[in-house]
C-alpha atoms as a PDB file:
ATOM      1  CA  UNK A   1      10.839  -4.767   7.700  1.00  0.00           C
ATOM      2  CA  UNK A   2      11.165  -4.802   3.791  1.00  0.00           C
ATOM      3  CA  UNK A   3      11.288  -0.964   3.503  1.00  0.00           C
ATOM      4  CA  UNK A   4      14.155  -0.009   6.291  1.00  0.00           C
ATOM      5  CA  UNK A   5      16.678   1.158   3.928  1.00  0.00           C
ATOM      6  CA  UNK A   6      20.144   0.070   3.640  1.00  0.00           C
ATOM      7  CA  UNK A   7      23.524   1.713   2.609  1.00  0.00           C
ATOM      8  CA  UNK A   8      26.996   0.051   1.562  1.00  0.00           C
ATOM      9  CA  UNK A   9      31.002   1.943   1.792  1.00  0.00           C
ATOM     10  CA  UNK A  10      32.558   0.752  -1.923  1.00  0.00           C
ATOM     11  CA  UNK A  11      35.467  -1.688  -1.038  1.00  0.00           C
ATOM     12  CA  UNK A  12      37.872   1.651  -1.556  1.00  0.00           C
ATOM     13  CA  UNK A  13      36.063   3.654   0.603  1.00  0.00           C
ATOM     14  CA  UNK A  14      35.480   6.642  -1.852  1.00  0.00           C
ATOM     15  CA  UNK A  15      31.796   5.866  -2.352  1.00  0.00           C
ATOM     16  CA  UNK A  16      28.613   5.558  -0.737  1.00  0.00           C
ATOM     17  CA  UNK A  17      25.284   3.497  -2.315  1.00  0.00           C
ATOM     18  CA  UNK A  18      22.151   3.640  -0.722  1.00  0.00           C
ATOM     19  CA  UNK A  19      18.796   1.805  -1.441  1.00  0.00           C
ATOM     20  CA  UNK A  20      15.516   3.570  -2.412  1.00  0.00           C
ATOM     21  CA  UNK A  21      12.168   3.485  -3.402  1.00  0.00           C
ATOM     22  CA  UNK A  22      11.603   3.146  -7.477  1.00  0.00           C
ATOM     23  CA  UNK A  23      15.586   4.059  -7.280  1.00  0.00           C
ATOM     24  CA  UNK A  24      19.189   3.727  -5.646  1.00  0.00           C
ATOM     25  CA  UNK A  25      21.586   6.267  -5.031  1.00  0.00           C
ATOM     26  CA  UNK A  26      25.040   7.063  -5.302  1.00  0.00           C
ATOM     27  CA  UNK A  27      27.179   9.335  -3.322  1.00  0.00           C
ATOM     28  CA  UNK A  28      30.523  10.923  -3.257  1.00  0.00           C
ATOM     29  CA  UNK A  29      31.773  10.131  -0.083  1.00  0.00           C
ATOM     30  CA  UNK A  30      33.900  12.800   0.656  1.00  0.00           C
ATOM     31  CA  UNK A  31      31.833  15.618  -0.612  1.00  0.00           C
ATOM     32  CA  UNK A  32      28.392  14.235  -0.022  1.00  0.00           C
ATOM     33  CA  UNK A  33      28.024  14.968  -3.800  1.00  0.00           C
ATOM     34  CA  UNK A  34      25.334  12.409  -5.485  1.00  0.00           C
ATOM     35  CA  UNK A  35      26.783  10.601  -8.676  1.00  0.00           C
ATOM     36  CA  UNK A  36      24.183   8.518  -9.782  1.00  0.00           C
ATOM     37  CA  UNK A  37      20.579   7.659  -9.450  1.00  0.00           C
ATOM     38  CA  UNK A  38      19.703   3.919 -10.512  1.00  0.00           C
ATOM     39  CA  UNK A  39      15.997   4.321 -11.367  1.00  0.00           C
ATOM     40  CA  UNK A  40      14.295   0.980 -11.709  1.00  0.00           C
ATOM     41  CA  UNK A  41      11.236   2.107 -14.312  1.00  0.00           C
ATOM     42  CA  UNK A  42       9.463  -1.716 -13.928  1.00  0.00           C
ATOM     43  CA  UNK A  43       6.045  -2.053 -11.116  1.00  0.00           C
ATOM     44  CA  UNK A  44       5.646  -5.272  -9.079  1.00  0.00           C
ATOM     45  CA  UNK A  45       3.254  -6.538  -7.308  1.00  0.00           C
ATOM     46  CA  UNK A  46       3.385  -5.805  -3.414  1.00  0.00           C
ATOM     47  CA  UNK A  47       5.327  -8.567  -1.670  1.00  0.00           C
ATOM     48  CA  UNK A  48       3.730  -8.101   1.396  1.00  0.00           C
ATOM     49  CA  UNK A  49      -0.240  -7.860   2.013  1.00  0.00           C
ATOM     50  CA  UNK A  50      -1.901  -8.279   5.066  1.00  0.00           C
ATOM     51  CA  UNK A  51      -5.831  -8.180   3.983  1.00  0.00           C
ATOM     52  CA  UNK A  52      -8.272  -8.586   6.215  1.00  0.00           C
ATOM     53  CA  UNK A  53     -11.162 -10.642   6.150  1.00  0.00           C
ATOM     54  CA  UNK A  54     -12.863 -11.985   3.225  1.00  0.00           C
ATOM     55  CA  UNK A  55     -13.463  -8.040   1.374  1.00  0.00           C
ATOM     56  CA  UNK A  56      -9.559  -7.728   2.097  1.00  0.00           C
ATOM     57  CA  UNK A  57      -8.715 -11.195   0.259  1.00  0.00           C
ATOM     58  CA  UNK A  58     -11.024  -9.585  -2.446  1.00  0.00           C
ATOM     59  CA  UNK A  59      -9.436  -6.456  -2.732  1.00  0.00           C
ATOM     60  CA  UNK A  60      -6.256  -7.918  -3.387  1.00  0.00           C
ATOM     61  CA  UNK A  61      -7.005 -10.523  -5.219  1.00  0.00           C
ATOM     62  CA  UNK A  62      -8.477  -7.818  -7.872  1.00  0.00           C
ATOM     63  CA  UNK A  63      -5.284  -6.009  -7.716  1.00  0.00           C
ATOM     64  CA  UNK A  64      -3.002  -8.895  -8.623  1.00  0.00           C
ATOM     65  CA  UNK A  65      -5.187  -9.528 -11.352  1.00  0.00           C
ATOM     66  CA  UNK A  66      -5.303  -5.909 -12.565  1.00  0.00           C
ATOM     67  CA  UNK A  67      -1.226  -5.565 -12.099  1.00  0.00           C
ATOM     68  CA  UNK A  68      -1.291  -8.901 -14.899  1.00  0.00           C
ATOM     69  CA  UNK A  69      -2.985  -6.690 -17.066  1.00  0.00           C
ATOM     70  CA  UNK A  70      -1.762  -3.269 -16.115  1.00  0.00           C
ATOM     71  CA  UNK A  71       1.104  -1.307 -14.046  1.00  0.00           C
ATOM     72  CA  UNK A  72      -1.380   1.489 -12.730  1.00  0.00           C
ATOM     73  CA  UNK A  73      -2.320  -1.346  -9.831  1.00  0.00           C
ATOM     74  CA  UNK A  74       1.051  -1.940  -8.877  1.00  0.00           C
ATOM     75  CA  UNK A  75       3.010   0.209  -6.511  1.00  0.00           C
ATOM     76  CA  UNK A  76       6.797   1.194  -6.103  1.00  0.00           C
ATOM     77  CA  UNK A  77       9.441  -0.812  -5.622  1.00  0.00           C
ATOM     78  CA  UNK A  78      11.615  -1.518  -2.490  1.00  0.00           C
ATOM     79  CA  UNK A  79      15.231  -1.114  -4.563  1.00  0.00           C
ATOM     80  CA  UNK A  80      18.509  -2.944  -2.980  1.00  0.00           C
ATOM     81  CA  UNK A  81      21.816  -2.764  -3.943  1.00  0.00           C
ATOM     82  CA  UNK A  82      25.109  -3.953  -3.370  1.00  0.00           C
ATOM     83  CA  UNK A  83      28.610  -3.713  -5.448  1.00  0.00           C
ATOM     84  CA  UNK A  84      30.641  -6.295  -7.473  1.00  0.00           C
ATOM     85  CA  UNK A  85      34.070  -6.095  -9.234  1.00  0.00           C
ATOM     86  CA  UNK A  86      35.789  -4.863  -6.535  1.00  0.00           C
ATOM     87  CA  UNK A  87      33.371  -1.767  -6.441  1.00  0.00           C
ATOM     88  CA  UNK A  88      33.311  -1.580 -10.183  1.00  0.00           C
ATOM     89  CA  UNK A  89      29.651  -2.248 -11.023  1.00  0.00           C
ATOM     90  CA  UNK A  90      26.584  -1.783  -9.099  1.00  0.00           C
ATOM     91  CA  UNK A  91      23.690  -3.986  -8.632  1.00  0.00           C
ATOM     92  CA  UNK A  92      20.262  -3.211  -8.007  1.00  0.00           C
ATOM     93  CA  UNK A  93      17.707  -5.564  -7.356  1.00  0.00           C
ATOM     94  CA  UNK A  94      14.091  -6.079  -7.048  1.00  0.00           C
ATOM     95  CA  UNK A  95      11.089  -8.120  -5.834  1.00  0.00           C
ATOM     96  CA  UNK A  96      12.885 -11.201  -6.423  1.00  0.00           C
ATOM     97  CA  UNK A  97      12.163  -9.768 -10.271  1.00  0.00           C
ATOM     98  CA  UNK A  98      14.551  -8.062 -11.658  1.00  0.00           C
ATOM     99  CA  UNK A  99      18.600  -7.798 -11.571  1.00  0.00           C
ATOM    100  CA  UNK A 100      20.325  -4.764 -13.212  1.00  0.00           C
ATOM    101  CA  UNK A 101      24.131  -4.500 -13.327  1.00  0.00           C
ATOM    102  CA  UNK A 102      25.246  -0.532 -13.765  1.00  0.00           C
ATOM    103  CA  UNK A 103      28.747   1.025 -14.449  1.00  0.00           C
ATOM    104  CA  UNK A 104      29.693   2.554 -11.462  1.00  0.00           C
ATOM    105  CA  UNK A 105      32.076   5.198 -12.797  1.00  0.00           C
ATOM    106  CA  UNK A 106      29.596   6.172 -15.810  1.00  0.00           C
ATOM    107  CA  UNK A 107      26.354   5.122 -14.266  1.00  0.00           C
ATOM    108  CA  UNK A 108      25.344   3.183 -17.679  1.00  0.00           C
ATOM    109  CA  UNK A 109      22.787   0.283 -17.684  1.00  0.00           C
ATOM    110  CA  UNK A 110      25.459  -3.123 -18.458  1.00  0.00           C
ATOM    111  CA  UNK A 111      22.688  -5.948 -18.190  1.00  0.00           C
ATOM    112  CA  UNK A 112      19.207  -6.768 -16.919  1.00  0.00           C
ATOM    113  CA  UNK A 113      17.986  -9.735 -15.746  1.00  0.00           C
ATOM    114  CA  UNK A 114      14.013 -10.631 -15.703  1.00  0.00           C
ATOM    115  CA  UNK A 115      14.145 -13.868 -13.253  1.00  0.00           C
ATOM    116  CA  UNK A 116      11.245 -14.987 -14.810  1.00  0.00           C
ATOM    117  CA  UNK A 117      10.030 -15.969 -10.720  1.00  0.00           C
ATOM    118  CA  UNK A 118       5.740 -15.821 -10.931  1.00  0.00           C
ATOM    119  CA  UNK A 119       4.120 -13.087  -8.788  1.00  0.00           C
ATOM    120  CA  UNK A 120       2.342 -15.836  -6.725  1.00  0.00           C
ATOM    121  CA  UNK A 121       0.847 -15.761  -3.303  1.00  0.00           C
ATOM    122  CA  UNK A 122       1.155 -18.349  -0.543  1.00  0.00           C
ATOM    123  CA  UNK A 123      -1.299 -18.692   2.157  1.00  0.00           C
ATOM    124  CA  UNK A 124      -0.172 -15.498   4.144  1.00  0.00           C
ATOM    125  CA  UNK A 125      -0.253 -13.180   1.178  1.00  0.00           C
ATOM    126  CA  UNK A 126       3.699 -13.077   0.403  1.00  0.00           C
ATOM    127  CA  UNK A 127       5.138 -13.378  -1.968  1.00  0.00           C
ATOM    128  CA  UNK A 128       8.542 -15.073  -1.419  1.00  0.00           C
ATOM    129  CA  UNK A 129      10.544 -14.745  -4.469  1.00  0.00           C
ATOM    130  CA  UNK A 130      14.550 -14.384  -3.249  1.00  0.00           C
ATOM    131  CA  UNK A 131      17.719 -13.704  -4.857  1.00  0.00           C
ATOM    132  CA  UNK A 132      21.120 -14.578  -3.482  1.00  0.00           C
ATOM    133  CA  UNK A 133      24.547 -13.695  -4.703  1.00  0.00           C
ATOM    134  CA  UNK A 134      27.468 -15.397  -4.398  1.00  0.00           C
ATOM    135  CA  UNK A 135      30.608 -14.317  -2.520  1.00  0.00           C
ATOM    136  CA  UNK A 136      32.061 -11.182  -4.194  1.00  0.00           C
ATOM    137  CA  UNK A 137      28.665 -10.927  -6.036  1.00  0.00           C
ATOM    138  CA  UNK A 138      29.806 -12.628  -9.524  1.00  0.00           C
ATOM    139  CA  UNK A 139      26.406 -14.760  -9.510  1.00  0.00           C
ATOM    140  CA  UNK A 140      22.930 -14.939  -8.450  1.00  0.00           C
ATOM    141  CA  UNK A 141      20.418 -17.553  -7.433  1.00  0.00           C
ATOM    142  CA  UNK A 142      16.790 -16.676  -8.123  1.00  0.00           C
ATOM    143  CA  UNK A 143      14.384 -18.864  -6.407  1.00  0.00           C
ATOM    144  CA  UNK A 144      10.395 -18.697  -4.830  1.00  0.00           C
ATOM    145  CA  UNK A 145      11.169 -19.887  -1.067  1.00  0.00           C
ATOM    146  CA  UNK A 146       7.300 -21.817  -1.565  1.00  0.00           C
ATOM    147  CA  UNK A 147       8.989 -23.703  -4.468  1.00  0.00           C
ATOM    148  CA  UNK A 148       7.178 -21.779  -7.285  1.00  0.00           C
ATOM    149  CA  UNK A 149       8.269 -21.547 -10.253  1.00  0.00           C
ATOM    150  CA  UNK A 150      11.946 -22.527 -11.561  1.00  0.00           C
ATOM    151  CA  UNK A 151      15.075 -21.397  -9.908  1.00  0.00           C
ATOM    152  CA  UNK A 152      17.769 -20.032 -12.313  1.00  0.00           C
ATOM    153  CA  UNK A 153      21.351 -19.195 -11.551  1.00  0.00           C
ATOM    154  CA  UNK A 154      22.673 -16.215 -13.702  1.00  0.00           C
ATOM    155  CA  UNK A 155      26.313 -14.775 -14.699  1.00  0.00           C
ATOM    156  CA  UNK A 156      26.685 -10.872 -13.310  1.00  0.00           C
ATOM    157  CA  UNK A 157      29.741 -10.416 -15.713  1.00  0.00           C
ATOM    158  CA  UNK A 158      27.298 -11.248 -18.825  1.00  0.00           C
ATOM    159  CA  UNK A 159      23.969 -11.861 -17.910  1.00  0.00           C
ATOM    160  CA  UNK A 160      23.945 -15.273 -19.052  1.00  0.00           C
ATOM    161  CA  UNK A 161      21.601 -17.931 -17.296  1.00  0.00           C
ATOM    162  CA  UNK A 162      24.170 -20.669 -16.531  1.00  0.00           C
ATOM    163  CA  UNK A 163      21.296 -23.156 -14.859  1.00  0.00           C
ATOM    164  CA  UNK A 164      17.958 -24.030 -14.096  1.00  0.00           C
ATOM    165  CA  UNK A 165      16.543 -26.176 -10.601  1.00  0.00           C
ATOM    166  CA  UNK A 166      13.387 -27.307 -10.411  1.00  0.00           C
ATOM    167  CA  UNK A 167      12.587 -26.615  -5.977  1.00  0.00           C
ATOM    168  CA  UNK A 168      10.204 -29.021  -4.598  1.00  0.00           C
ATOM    169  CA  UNK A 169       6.632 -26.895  -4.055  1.00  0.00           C
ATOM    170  CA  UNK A 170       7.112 -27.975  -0.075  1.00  0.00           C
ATOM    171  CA  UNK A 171       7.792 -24.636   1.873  1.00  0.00           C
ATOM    172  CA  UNK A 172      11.048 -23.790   3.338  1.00  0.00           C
ATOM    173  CA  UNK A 173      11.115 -22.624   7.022  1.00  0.00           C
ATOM    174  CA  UNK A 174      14.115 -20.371   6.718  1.00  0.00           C
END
C-alpha cells in the first residue's frame, strides 16, 4: 500500500525520520522532541486510480487534464525519505517527481530535483514513475517502469544530472 508510512533510526542512532503526507518529519530520538518538518509545497497527480466503468475513466481523465492546467485537481503527496552522508542530509522524495536534499542539522533546502518523468497512465490507471538510490544514497535513478519518458541519473551531493537512458516503452514485470 503506497500510503503505510515508514520511519528510519539515523546511522548514529540520535535521530528519528518519518514519512508523511505533503511533509516528513524529524525527531529527537531521545526526547521525542520534533526538529524538522520537510514540507513538500508541489501537487501530483494520484499514482494510483482505480475508476470504474466508463463515467470513472471519465472522471479521471478530466482530472489529469485539469491537474496540467491547475494544482486545485491534484491531491497530497505520499512523502518518503531516507538519509545520506552518513546521516548528514535528508532526502525526501515524491511521485517519482521530485527529489529534495535537506540539511539535517539546520533543516535548510540544499537541492531539488524535478525528474522531468511525464504524469502518464498505463492501462490500469498507474502511474509508474520510480526512483532508486544507490548504496549509501549518493545517486538516484529516475525512470517510468512502462518505459515513458527518459530515465536520468542525478548527483545527491550537487544535483547535477550525470546521464540520460532512453527505456524501451515494453513494460517491466517487476
Amino acid at each position: 500500500d503506497p500510503l503505510d508510512l515508514s520511519c528510519g533510526i539515523s546511522p548514529d542512532g540520535k535521530r528519528l525520520l518519518v514519512d508523511g503526507i505533503n511533509a516528513a518529519y524529524l525527531y529527537d530520538v531521545d526526547t521525542g522532541e520534533l526538529l524538522h518538518t520537510f514540507e513538500e509545497t508541489e501537487r501530483f497527480v494520484d499514482r494510483y486510480v482505480n475508476p470504474t466503468g466508463f463515467w470513472g475513466s471519465l472522471a479521471r481523465s478530466a482530472e489529469d487534464w485539469m491537474g496540467a492546467v491547475t494544482d486545485r485537481f491534484k491531491r497530497g503527496t505520499y512523502v518518503q525519505t531516507r538519509f545520506a552522508d552518513n546521516g548528514a542530509k535528508v532526502i525526501t522524495h515524491c511521485s517519482g517527481q521530485v527529489i529534495r536534499v535537506w540539511d539535517t542539522d539546520s533543516g535548510e533546502l540544499l537541492h531539488t530535483i524535478h525528474t522531468g518523468l511525464p504524469e502518464k497512465r498505463n492501462n490500469r490507471g498507474e502511474i509508474r514513475n520510480e526512483i532508486v538510490f544507490s548504496p549509501g544514497n549518493g545517486f538516484a535513478l529516475c525512470y517510468n517502469m512502462e518505459g515513458y519518458g527518459t530515465a536520468s541519473l542525478w548527483s545527491l551531493s550537487d544535483s547535477a544530472l550525470q546521464r540520460q537512458y532512453q527505456f524501451s516503452g515494453q513494460e517491466n514485470s517487476w
